[in-house]
Protein backbone atom coordinates (compact mmCIF):
# COMPACT_ATOMS: atom_id res chain seq x y z
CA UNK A 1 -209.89 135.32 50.42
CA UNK A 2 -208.27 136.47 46.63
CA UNK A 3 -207.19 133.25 46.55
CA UNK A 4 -210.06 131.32 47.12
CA UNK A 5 -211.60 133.73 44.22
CA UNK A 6 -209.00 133.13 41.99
CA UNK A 7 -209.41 128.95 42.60
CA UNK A 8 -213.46 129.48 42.07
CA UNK A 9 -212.93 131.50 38.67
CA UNK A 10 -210.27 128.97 37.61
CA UNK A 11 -213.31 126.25 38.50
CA UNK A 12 -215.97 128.36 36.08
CA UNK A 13 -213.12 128.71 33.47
CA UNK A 14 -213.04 124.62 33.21
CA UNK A 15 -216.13 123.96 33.49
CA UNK A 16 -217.17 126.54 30.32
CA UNK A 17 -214.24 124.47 28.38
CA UNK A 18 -216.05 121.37 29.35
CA UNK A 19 -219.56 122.59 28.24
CA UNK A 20 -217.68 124.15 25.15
CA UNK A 21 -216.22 121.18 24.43
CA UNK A 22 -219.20 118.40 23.90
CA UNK A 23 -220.04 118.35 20.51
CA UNK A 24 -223.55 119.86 18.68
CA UNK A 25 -226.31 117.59 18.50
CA UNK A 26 -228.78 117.27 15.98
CA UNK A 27 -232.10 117.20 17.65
CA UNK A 28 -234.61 117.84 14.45
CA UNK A 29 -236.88 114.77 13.45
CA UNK A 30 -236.17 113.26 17.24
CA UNK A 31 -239.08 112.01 18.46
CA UNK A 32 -239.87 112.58 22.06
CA UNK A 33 -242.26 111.50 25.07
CA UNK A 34 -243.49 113.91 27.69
CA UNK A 35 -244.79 112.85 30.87
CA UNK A 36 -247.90 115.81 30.31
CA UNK A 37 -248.10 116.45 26.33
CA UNK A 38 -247.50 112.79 24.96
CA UNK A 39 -245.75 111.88 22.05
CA UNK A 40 -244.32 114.58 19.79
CA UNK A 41 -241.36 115.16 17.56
CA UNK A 42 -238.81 118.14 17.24
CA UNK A 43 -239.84 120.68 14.39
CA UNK A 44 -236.86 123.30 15.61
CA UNK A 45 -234.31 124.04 17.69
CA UNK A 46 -232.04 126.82 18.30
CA UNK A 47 -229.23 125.87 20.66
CA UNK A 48 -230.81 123.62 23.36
CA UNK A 49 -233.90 125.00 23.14
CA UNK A 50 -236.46 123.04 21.06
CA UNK A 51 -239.67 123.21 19.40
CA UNK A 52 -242.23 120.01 19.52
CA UNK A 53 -245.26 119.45 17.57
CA UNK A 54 -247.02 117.20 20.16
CA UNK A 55 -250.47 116.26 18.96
CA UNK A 56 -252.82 119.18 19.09
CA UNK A 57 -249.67 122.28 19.67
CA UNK A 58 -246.22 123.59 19.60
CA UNK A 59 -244.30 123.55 22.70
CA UNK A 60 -240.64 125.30 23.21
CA UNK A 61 -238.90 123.82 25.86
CA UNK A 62 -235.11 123.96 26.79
CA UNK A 63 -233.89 120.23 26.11
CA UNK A 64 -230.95 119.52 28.81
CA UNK A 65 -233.65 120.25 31.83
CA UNK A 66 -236.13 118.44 30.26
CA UNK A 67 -234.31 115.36 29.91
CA UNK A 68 -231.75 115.43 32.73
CA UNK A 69 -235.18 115.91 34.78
CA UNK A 70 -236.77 112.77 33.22
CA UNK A 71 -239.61 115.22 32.25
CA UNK A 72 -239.26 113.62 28.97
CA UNK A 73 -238.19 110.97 27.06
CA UNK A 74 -236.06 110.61 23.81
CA UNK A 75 -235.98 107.58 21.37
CA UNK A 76 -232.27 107.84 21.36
CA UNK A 77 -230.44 107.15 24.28
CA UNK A 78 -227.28 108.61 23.75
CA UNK A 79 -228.66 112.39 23.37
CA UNK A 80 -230.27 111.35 26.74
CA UNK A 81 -227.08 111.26 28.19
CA UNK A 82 -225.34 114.02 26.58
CA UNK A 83 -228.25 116.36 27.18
CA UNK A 84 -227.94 114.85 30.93
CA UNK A 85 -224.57 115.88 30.94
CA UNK A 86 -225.29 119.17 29.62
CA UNK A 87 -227.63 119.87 32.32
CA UNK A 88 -225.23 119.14 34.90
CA UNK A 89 -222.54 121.34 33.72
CA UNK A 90 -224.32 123.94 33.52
CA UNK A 91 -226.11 123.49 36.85
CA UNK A 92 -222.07 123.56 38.14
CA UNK A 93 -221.59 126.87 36.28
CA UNK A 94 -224.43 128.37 37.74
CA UNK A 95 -223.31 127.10 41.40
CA UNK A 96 -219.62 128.48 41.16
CA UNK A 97 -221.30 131.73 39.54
CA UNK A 98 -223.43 132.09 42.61
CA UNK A 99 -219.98 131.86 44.99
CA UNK A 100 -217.95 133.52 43.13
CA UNK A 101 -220.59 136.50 43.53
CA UNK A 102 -220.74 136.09 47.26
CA UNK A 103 -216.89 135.80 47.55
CA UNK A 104 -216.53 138.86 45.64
CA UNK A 105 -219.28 140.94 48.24
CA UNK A 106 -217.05 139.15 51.05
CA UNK A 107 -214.01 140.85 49.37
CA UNK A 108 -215.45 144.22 48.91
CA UNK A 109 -217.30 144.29 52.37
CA UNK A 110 -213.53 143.29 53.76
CA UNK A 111 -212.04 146.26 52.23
CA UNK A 112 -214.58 148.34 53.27
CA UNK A 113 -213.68 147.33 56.83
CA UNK A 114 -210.23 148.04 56.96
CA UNK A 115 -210.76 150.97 54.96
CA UNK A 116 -212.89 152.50 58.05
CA UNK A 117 -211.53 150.28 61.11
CA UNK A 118 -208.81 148.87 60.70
CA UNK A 119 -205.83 150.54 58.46
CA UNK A 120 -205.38 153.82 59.42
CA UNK A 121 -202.69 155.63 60.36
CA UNK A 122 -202.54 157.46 64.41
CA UNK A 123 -200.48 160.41 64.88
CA UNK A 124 -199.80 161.66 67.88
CA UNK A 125 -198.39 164.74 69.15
CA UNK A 126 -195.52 163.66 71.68
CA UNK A 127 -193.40 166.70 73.67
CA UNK A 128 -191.07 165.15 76.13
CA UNK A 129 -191.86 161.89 76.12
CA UNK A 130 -190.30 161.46 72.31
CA UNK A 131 -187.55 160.09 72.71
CA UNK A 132 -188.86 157.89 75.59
CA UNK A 133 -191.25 156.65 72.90
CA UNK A 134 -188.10 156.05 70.54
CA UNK A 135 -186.41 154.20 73.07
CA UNK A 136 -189.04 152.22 74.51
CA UNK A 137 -191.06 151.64 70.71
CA UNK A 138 -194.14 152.17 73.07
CA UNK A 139 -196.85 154.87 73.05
CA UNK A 140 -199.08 155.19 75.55
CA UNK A 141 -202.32 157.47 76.31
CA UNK A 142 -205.52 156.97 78.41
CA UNK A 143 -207.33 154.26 77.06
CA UNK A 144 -210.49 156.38 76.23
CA UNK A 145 -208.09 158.77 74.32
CA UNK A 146 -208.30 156.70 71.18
CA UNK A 147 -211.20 154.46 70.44
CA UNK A 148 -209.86 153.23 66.90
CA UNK A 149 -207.94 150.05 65.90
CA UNK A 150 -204.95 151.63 63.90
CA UNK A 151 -202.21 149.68 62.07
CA UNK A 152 -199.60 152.57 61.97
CA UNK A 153 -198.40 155.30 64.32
CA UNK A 154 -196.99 158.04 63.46
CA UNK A 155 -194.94 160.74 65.92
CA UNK A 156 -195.90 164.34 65.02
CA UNK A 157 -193.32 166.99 65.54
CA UNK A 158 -192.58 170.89 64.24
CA UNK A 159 -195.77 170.65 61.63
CA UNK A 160 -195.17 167.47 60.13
CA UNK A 161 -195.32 163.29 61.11
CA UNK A 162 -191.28 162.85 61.16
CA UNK A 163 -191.59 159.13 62.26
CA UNK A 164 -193.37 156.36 61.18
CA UNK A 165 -193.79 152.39 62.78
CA UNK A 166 -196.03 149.46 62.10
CA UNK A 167 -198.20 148.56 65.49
CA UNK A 168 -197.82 145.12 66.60
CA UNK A 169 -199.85 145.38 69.38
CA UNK A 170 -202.21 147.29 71.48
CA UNK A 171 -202.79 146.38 74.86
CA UNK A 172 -204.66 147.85 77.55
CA UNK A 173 -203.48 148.00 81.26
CA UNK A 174 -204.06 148.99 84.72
CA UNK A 175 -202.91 148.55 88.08
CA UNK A 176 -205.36 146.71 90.21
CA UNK A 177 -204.51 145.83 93.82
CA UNK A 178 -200.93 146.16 92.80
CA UNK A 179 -200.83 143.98 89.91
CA UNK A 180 -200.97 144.66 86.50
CA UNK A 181 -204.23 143.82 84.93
CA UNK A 182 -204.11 143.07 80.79
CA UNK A 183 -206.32 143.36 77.66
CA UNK A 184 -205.27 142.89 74.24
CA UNK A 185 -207.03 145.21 71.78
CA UNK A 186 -204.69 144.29 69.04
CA UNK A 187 -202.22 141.61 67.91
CA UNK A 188 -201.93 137.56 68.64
CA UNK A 189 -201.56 137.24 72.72
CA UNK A 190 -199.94 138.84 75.42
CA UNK A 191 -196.53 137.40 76.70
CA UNK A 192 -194.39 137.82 79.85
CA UNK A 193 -191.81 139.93 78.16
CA UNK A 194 -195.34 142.36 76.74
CA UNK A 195 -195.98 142.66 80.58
CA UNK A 196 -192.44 142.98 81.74
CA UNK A 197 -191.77 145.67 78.83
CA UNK A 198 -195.17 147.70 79.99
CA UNK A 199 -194.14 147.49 83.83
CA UNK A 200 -190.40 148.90 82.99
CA UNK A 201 -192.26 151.60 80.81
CA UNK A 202 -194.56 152.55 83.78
CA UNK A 203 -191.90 152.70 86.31
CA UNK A 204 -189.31 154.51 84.17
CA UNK A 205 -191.81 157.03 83.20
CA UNK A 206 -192.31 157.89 86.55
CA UNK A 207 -190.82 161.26 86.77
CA UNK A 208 -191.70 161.82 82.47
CA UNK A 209 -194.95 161.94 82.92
CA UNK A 210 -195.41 162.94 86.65
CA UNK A 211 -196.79 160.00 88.42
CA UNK A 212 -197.84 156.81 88.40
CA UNK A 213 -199.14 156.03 85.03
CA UNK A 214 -200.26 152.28 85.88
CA UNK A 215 -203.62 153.57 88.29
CA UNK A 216 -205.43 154.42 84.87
CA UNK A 217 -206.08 152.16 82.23
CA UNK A 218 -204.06 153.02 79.52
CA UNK A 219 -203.52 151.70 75.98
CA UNK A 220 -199.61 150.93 74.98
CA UNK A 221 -198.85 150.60 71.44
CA UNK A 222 -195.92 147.97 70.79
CA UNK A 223 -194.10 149.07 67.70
CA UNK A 224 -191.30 147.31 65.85
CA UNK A 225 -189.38 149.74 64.00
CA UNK A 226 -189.73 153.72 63.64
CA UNK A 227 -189.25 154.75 60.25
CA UNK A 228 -188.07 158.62 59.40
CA UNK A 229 -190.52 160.21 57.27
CA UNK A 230 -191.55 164.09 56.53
CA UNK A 231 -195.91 163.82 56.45
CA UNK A 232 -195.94 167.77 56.27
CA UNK A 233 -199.30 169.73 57.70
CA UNK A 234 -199.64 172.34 54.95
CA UNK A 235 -202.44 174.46 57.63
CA UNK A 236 -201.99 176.96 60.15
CA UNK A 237 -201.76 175.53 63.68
CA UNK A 238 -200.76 172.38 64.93
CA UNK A 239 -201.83 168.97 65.83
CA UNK A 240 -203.89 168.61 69.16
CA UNK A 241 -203.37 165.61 70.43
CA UNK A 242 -204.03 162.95 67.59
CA UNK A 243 -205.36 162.51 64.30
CA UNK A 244 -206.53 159.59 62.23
CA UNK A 245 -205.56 159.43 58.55
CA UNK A 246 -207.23 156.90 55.94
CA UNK A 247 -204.09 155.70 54.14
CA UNK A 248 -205.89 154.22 51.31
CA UNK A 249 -207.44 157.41 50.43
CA UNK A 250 -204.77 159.80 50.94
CA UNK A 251 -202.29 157.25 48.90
CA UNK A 252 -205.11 155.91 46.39
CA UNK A 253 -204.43 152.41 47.10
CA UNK A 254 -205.93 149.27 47.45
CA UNK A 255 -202.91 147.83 49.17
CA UNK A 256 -200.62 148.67 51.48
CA UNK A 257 -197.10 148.85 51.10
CA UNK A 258 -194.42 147.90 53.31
CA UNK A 259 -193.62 150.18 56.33
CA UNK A 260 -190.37 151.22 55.13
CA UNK A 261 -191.89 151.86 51.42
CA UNK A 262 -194.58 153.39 53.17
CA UNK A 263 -192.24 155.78 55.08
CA UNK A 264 -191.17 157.52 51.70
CA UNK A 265 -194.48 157.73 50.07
CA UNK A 266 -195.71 159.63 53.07
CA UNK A 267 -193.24 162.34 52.37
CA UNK A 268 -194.64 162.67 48.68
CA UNK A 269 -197.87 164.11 50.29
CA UNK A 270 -199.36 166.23 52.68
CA UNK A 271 -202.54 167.05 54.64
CA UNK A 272 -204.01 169.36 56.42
């Protein structure tokens, strides 16, 4: 979407050069036809915008609309065109001003969303299961546990978020009449190794988390890498269960960083 902005205010930058670039014209002494005044002949002009003494007044009128518009008529044909041209330009300015002002809501309204759906950061508390989670790169809780589309997770531990991972996917899952029944919340599609990687995590967990898992819908996070971080909780007490963090706030940024790069700046701050 930037780029698409940057192409439409490269567009506006030639098409000023154009309109810069056509040469003054002297329109004093012209004499002109209008389809409603008459005849009439320029007395001033500032710009494009011109004076005529038609028979019985003054009019002001701006000269590229006029003409381009056949509203009226010049005795020279060549500022005809020019004027023509004029007009058009600067109808073209006015059109790429127009999207590059919608492209730029688009941009800010886009922000907006990920700033308060999308890129966030989920840390969960973990107990037993952390290593589990380490070994798997899956983290699983009841699906109406947590209702938010994150992009990172982060595994709490001893008052601080020690690890750190970029979620590739989030995919909801159940048991139903003995097969497993799919949703994907987040990421591109769901393949046979996704399933085969959730049904190994269900059965293995088994005894972890003291039964079978699979007869609730729960939502597994797919993670590609942890990261080692130190996100300290300055407060008293610990973390219950989860907590969502606005990473562009806490960090002041309007971008992202890579995972790894965001690994270390996390241990530059803290929260509470």
């Amino acid at each position: 979407m930037e780029f698409e902005l940057e192409e439409l205010n490269d567009e506006l930058e030639e098409l000023n050069i154009e309109l810069r670039n056509i040469k003054d014209i002297n329109l004093l002494g012209k004499e002109i036809t209008h389809k409603k005044f008459g005849n009439g002949k320029v007395v001033h002009q500032n710009g494009y915008n011109v004076t005529i003494q038609f028979n019985s007044e003054e009019k002001n009128l701006q000269a590229p609309f006029v003409f381009a518009n056949n509203i009226a008529e010049c005795n020279d044909k060549e500022v005809k065109e020019i004027l023509s041209k004029i007009y058009k330009i600067q109808e073209n300015i006015k059109l790429v001003e127009s999207q590059i002002m919608i492209k730029e809501k688009e941009i800010e309204l886009n922000k907006q969303k990920n700033k308060e759906l999308n890129v966030n950061l989920f840390a969960v508390t973990t107990g037993i299961s952390y290593e589990y989670i380490l070994q798997t790169k899956i983290y699983c809780c009841k699906a109406n546990r947590c209702k938010k589309i994150c992009d990172y997770l982060g595994l709490y531990k001893d008052k601080s978020i020690i690890k750190n991972a970029k979620i590739i996917k989030i995919i909801e899952a159940e048991h139903i009449n003995d097969k497993l029944v799919t949703q994907l919340v987040k990421g591109s599609t769901i393949t046979d190794d996704d399933i085969e990687m959730i049904e190994e995590y269900i059965n293995k967990g088994f005894n972890l988390f003291g039964g079978d898992i699979g007869k609730q819908k729960h939502k597994y996070f797919i993670v590609d890498k942890f990261y080692d971080t130190n996100y300290k909780k300055i407060s008293n007490g610990g973390l219950m269960e989860h907590k969502y963090f606005d990473l562009y706030d806490k960090l002041g940024e309007e971008k992202m960083p890579d995972i790894e790069i965001l690994a270390d700046r996390l241990q530059e701050i803290e929260w509470e």
